[in-house]
Protein backbone atom coordinates (compact mmCIF):
# COMPACT_ATOMS: atom_id res chain seq x y z
CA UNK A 1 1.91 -18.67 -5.98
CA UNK A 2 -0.66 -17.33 -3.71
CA UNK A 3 -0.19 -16.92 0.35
CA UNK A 4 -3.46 -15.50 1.14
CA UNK A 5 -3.75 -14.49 4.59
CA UNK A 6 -0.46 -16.27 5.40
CA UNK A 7 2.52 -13.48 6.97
CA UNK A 8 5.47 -13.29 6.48
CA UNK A 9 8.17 -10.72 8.19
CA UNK A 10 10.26 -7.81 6.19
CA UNK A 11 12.67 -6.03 8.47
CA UNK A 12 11.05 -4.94 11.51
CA UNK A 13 7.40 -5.89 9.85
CA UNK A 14 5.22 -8.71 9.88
CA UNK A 15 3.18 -8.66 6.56
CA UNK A 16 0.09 -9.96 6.13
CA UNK A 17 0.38 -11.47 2.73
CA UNK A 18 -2.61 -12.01 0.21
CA UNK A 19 -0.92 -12.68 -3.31
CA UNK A 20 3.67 -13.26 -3.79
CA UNK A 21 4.14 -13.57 -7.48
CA UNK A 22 7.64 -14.90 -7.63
CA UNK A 23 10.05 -15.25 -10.65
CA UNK A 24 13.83 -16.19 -10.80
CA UNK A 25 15.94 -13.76 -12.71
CA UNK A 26 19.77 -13.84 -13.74
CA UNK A 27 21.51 -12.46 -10.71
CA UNK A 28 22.45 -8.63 -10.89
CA UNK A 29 24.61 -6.13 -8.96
CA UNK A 30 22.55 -3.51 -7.35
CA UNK A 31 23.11 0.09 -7.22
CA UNK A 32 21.55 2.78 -5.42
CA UNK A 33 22.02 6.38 -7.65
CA UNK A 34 20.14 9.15 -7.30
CA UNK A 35 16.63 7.56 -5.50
CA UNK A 36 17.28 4.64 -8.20
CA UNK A 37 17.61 1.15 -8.48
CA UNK A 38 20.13 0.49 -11.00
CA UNK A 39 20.63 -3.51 -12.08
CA UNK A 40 23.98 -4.54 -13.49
CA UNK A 41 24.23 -7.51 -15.35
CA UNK A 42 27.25 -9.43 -14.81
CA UNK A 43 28.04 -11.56 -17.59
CA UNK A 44 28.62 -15.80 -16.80
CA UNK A 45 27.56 -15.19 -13.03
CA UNK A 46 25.81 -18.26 -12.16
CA UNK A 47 23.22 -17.01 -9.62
CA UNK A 48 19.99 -16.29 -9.79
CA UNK A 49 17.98 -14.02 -7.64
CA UNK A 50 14.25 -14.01 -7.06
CA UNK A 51 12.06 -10.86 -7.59
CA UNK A 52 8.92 -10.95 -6.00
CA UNK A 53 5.68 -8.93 -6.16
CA UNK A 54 4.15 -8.94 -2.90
CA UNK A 55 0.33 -7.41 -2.39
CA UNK A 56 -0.98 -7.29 1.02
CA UNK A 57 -3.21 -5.10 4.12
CA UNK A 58 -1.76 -3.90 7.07
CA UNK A 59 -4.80 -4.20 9.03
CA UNK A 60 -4.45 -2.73 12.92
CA UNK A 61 -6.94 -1.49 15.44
CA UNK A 62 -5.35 1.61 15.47
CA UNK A 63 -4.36 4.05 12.71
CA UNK A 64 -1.74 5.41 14.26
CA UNK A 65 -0.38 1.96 14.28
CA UNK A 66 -1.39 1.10 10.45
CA UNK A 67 0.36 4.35 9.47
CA UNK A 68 3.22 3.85 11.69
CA UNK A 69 3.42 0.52 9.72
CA UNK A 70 3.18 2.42 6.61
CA UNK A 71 5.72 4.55 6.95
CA UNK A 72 8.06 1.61 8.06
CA UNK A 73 7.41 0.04 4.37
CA UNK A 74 8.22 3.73 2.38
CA UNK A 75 11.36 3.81 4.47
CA UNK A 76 12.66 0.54 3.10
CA UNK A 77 12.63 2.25 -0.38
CA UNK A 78 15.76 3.74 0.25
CA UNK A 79 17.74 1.17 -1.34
CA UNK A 80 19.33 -0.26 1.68
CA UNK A 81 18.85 -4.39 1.97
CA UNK A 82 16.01 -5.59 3.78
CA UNK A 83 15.76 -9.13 5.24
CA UNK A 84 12.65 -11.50 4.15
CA UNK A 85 11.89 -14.29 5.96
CA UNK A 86 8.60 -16.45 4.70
CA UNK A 87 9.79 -20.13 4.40
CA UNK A 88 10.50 -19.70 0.31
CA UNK A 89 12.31 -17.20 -0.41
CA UNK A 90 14.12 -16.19 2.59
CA UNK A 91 17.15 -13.48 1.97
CA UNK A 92 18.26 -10.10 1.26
CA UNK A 93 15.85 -7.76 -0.97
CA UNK A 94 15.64 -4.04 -1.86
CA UNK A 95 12.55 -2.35 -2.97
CA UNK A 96 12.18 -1.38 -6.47
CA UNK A 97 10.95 2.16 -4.82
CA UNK A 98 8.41 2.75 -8.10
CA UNK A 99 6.22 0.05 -7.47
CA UNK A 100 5.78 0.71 -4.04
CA UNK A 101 2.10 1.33 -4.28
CA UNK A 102 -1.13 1.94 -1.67
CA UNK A 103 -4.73 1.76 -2.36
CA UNK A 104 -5.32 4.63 -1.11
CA UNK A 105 -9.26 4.68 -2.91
CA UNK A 106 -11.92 6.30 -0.38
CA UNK A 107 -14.17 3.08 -1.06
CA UNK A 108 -11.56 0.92 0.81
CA UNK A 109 -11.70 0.16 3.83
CA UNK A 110 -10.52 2.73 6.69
CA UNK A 111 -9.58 0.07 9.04
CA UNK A 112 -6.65 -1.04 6.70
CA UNK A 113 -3.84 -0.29 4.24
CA UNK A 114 -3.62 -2.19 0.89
CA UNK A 115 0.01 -2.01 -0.61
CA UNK A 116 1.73 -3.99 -3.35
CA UNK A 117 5.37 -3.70 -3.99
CA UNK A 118 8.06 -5.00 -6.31
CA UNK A 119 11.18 -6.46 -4.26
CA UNK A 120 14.42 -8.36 -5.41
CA UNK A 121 17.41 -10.07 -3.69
CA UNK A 122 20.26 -9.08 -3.33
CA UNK A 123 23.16 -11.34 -3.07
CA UNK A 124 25.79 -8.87 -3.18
């Protein structure tokens, strides 16, 4: 499922999208122990949640602004819920805070941040 150049907005950001791989998965209860992510299974629940993999620039002007952005996205590793809103898949996600990756390679380009990162709902 590709989005390229389409946005979409996570918390307080507006992302600007290039590839959302998206897959359902049985619906887990998430805990947040020790700076991890831990997924409970919960047998003969009948929800699913989505996991999605979302790779994307923040692309700004300004690098103050780019790593003010930047910073915004680490933050939301903390396992608190974030809201997604993109048309598809709109809901409640936390990161899963070791895939939260930039490209930080000196070849790219200055003017911009690459990230991808690993997100799935939460539905309490």
């Amino acid at each position: 499922m590709s989005y390229y150049g389409q946005t979409c907005v996570f918390g307080n950001l507006t992302l600007t999208i290039q590839v959302i791989r998206a897959r359902k998965l049985p619906s887990t209860k998430k805990q947040w122990v020790n700076g991890r992510l831990n997924e409970i299974a919960i047998p003969h629940r009948d929800l699913q949640d989505w996991e999605l993999t979302i790779e994307g620039t923040f692309a700004s002007s300004t690098e103050a602004t780019r790593d003010a952005q930047r910073t915004t996205l680490e933050g939301y590793a903390d396992g608190d819920k974030v809201a997604l809103v993109d048309g598809a898949h709109d809901g409640e996600y936390v990161i899963r805070p070791e895939t939260l990756v930039f490209d930080d390679n000196r070849r790219s380009n200055p003017a911009e941040h690459k990230y991808m990162f690993t997100i799935v709902q939460d539905q309490g």
